[in-house]
N, C-alpha and C. Protein backbone atom coordinates (compact mmCIF):
# COMPACT_ATOMS: atom_id res chain seq x y z
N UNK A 1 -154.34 -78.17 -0.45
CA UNK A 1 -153.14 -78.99 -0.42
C UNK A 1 -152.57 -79.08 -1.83
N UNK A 2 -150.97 -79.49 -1.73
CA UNK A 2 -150.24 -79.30 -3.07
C UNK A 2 -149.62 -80.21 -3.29
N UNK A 3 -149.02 -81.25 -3.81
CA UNK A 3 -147.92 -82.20 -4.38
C UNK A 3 -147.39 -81.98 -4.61
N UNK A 4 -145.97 -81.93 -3.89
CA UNK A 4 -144.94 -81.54 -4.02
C UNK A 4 -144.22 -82.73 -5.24
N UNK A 5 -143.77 -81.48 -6.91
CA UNK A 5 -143.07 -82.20 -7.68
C UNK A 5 -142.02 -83.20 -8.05
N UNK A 6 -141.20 -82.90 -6.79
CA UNK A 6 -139.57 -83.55 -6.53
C UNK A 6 -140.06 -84.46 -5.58
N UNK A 7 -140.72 -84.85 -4.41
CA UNK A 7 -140.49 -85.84 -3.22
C UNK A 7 -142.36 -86.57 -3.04
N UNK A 8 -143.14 -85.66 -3.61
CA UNK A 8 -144.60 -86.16 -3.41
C UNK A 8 -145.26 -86.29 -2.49
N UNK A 9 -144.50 -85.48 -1.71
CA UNK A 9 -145.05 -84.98 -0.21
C UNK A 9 -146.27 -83.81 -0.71
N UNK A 10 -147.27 -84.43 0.37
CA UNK A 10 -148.48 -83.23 0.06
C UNK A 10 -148.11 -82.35 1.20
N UNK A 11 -148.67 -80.74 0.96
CA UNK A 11 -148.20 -80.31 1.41
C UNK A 11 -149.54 -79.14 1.61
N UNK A 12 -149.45 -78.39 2.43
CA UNK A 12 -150.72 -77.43 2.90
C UNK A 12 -150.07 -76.22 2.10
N UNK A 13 -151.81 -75.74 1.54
CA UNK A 13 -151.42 -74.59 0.62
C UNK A 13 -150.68 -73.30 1.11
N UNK A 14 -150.39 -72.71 2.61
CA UNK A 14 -150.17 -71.64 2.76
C UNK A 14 -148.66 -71.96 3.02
N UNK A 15 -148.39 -72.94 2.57
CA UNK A 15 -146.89 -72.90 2.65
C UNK A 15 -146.32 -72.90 1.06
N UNK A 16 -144.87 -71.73 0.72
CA UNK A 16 -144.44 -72.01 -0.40
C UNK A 16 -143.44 -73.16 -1.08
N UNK A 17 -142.98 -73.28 0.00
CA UNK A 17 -142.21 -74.39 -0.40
C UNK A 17 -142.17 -76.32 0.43
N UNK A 18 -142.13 -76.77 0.04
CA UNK A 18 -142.09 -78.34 0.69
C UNK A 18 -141.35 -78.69 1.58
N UNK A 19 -142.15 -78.86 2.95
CA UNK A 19 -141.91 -78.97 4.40
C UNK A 19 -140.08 -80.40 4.22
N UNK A 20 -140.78 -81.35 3.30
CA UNK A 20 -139.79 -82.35 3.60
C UNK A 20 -138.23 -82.16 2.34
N UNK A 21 -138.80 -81.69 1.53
CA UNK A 21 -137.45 -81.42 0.78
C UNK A 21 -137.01 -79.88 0.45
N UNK A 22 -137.54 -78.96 0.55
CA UNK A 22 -137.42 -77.81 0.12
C UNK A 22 -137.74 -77.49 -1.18
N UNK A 23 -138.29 -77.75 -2.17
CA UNK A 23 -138.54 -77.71 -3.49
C UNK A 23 -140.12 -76.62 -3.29
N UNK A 24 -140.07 -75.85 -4.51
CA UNK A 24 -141.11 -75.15 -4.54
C UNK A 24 -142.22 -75.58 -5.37
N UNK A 25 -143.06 -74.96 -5.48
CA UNK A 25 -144.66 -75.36 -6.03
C UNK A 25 -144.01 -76.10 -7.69
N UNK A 26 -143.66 -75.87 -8.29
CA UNK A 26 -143.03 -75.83 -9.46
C UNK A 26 -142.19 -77.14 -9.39
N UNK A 27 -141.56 -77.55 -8.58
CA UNK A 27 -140.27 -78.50 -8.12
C UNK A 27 -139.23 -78.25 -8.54
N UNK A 28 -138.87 -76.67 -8.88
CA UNK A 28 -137.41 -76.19 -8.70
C UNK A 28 -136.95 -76.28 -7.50
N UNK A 29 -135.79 -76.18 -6.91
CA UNK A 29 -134.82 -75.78 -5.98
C UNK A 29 -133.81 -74.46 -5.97
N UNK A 30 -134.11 -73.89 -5.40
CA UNK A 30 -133.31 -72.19 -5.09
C UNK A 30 -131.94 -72.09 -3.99
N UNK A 31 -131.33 -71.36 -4.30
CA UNK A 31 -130.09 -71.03 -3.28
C UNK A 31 -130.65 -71.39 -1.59
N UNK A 32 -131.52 -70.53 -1.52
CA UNK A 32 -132.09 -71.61 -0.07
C UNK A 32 -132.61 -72.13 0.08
N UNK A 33 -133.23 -73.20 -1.31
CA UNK A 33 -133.48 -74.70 -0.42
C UNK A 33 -132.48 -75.31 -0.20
N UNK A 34 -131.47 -74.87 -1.02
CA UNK A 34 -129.84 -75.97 -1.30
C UNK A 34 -129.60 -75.58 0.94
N UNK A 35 -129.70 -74.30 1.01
CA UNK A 35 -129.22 -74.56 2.86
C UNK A 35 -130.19 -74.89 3.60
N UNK A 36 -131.41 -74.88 3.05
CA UNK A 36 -132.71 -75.73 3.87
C UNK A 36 -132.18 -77.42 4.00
N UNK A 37 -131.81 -77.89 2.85
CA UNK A 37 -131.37 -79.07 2.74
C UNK A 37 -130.11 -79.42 3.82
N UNK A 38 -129.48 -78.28 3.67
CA UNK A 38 -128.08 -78.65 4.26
C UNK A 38 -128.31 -78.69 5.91
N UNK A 39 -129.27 -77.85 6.19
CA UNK A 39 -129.94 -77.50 7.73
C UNK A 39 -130.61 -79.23 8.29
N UNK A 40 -131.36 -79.30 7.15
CA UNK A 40 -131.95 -80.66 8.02
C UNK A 40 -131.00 -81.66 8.00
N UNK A 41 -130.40 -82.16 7.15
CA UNK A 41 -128.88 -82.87 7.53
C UNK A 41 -128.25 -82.85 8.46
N UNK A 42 -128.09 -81.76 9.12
CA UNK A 42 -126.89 -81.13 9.98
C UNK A 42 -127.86 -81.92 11.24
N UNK A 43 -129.10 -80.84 11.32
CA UNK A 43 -130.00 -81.38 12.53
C UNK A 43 -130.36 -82.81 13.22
N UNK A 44 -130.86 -83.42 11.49
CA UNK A 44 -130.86 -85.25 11.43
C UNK A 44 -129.35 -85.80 12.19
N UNK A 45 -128.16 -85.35 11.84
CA UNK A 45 -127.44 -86.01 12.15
C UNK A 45 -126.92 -85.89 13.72
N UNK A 46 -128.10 -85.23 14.62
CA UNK A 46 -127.36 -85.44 15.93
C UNK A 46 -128.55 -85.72 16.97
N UNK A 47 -128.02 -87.08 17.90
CA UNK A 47 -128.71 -87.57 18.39
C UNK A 47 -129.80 -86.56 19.24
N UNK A 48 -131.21 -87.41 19.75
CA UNK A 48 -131.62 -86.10 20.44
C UNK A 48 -131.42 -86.28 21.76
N UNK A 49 -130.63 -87.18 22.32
CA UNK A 49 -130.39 -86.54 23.54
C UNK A 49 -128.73 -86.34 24.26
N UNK A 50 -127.98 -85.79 22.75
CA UNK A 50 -126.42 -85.66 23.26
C UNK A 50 -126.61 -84.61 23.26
N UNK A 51 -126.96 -83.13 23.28
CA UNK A 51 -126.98 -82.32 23.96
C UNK A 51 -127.47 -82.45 25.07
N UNK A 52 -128.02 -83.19 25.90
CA UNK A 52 -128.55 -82.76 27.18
C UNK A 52 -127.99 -83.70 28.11
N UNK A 53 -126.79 -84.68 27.38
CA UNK A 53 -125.87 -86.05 27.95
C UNK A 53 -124.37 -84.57 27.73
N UNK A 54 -123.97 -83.39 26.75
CA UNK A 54 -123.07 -82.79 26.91
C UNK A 54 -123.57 -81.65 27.98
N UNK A 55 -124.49 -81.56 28.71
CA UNK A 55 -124.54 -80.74 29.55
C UNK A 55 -124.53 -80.92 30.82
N UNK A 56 -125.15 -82.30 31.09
CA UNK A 56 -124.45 -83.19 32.23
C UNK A 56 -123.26 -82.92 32.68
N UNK A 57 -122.74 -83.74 31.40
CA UNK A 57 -120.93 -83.64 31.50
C UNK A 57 -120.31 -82.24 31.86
N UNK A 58 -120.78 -81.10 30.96
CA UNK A 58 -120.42 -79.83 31.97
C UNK A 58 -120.73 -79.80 33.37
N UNK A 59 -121.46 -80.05 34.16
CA UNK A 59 -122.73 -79.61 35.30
C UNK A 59 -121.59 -80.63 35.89
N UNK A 60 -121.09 -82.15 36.04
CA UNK A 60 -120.47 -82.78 36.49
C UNK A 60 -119.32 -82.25 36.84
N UNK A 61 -118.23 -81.73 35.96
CA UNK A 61 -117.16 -81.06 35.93
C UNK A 61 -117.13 -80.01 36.93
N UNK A 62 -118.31 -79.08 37.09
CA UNK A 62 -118.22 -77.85 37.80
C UNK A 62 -118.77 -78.30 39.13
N UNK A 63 -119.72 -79.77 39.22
CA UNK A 63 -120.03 -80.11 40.78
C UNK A 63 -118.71 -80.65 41.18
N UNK A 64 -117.90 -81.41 40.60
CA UNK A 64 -116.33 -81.60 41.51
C UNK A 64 -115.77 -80.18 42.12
N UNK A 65 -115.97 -79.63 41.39
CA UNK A 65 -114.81 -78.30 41.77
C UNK A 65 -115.93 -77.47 42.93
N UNK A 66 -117.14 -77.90 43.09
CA UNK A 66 -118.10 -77.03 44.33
C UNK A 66 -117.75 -78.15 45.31
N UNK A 67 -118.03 -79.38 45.50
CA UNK A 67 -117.74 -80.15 45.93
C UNK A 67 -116.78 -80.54 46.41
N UNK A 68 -115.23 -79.84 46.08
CA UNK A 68 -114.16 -80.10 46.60
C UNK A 68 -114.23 -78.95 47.51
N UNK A 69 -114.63 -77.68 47.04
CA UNK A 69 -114.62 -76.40 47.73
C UNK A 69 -115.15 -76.13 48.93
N UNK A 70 -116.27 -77.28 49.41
CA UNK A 70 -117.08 -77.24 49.99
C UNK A 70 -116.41 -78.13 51.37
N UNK A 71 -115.71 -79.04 51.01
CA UNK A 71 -115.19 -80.29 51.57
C UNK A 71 -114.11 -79.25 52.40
N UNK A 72 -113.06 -78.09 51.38
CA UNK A 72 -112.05 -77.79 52.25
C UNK A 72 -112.34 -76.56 52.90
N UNK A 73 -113.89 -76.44 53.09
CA UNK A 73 -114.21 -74.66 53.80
C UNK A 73 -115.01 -75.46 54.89
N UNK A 74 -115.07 -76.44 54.94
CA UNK A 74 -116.48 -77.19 56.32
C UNK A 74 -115.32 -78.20 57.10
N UNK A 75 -114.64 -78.72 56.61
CA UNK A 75 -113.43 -79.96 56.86
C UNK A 75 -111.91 -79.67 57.29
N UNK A 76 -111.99 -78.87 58.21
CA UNK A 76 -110.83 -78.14 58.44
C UNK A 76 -109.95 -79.06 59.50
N UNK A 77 -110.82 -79.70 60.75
CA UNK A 77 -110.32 -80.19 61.87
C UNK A 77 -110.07 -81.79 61.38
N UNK A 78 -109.66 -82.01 59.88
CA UNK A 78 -109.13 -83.42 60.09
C UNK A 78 -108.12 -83.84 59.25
N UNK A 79 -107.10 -84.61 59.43
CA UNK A 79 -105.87 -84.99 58.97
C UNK A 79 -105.65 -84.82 57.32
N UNK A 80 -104.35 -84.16 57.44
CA UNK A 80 -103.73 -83.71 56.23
C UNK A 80 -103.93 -84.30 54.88
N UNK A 81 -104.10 -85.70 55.21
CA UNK A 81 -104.33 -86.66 54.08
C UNK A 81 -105.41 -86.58 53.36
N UNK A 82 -106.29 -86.35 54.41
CA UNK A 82 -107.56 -86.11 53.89
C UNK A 82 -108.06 -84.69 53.33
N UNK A 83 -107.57 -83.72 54.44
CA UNK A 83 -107.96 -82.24 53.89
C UNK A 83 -107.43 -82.06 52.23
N UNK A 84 -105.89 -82.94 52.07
CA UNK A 84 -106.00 -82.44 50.37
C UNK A 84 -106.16 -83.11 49.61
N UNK A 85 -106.03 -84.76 49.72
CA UNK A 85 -106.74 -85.77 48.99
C UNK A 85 -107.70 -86.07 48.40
N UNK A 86 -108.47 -85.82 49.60
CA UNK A 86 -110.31 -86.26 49.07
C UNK A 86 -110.81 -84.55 48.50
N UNK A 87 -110.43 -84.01 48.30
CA UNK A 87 -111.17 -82.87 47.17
C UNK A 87 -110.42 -83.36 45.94
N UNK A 88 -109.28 -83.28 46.00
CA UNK A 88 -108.71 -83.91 44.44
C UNK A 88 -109.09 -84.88 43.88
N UNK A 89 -109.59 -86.21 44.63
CA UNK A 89 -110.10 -87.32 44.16
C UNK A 89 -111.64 -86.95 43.73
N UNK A 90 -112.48 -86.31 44.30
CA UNK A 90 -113.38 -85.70 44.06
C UNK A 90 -113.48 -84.76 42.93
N UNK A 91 -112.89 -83.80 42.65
CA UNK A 91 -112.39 -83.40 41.17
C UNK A 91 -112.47 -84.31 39.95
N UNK A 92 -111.45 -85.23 40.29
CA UNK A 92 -111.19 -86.09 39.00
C UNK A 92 -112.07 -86.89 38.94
N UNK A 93 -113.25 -87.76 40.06
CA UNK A 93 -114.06 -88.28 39.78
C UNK A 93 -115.29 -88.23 39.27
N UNK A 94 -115.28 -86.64 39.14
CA UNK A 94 -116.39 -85.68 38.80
C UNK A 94 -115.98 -85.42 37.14
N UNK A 95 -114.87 -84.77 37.32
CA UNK A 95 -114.40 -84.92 35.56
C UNK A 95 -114.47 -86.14 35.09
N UNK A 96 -114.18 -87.13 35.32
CA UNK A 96 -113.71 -88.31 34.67
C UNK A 96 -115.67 -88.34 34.14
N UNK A 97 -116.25 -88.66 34.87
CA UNK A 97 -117.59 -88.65 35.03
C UNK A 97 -118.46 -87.27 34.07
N UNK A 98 -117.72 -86.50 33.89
CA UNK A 98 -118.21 -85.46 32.99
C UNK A 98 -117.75 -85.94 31.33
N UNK A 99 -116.39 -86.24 31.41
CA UNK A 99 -115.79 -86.99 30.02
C UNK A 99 -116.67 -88.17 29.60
N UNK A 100 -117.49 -88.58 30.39
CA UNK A 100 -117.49 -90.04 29.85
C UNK A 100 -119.10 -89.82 29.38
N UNK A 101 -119.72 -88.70 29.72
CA UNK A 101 -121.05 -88.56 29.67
C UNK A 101 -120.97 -87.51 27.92
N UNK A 102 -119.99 -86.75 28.46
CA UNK A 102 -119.68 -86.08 26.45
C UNK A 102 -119.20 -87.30 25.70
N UNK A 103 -118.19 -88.19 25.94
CA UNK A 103 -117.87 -89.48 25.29
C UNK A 103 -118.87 -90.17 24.39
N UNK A 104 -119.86 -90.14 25.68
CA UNK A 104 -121.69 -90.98 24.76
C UNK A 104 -122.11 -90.18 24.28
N UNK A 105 -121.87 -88.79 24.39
CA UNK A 105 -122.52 -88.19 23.42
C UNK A 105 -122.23 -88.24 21.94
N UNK A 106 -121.15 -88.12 22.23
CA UNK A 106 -120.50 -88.42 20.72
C UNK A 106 -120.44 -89.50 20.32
N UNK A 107 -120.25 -90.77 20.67
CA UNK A 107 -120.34 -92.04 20.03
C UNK A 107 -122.26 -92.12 19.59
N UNK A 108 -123.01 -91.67 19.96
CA UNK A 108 -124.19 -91.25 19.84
C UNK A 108 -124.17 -90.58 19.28
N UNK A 109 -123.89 -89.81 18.95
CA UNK A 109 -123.97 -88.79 17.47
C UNK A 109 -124.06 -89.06 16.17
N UNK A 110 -122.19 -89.95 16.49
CA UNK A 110 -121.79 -91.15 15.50
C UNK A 110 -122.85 -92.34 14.79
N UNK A 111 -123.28 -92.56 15.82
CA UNK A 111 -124.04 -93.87 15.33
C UNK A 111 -125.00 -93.56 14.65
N UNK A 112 -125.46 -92.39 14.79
CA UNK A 112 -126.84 -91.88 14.88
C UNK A 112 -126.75 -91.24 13.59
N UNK A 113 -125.73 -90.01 13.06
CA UNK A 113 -126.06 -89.91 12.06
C UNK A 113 -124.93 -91.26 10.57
N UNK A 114 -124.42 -91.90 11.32
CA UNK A 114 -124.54 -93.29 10.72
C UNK A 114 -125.77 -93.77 9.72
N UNK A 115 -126.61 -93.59 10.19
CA UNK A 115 -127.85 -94.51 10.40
C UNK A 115 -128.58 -93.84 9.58
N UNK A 116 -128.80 -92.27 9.72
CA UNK A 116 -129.49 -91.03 8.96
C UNK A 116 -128.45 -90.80 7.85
């Protein structure tokens, strides 16, 4: 194990550079720790579960549009109002419902790397 010069993180010998800051045995910093640094920033700053709250929101979006499709290929024998209404309302309730699930993602992002 090594002590890392810049942050004092110990660190296991078969690694060259320092897991938590990027600094090498020495406690210089090189052209890529400067984007090692910039990498964990980027990463820190997004919540961990708004990617999988922005994929919802896709998956939502595309079940309205199966869901409407489905409604006007099985739903043939009933009044006009309904054959084109209720898929459209179904659409938008599915989007609206896809927006609002990317929405938290991002206000979650926000907060999150707020905080970081």
């Amino acid at each position: 194990m090594w002590k890392c010069k810049n942050c004092e993180e110990e660190v296991e010998d078969n690694f060259e550079v320092c897991w938590n800051c990027g600094s090498n045995k020495d406690g210089t910093k090189t052209e890529s720790n400067n984007e090692f640094e910039k990498q964990k920033k980027d990463s820190a700053s997004k919540h961990p579960i708004s990617g999988s709250l922005k994929v919802i929101g896709a998956l939502m979006k595309i079940l309205g549009f199966v869901v409407a499709i489905y409604f006007l290929i099985t739903f043939r024998g009933i009044d006009i109002f309904s054959y084109i209404f209720v898929p459209i309302i179904v659409i938008i309730f599915n989007y609206a419902l896809g927006m609002i699930c990317v929405g938290i993602a991002e206000i979650l992002n926000l907060n999150y790397s707020a905080k970081n």
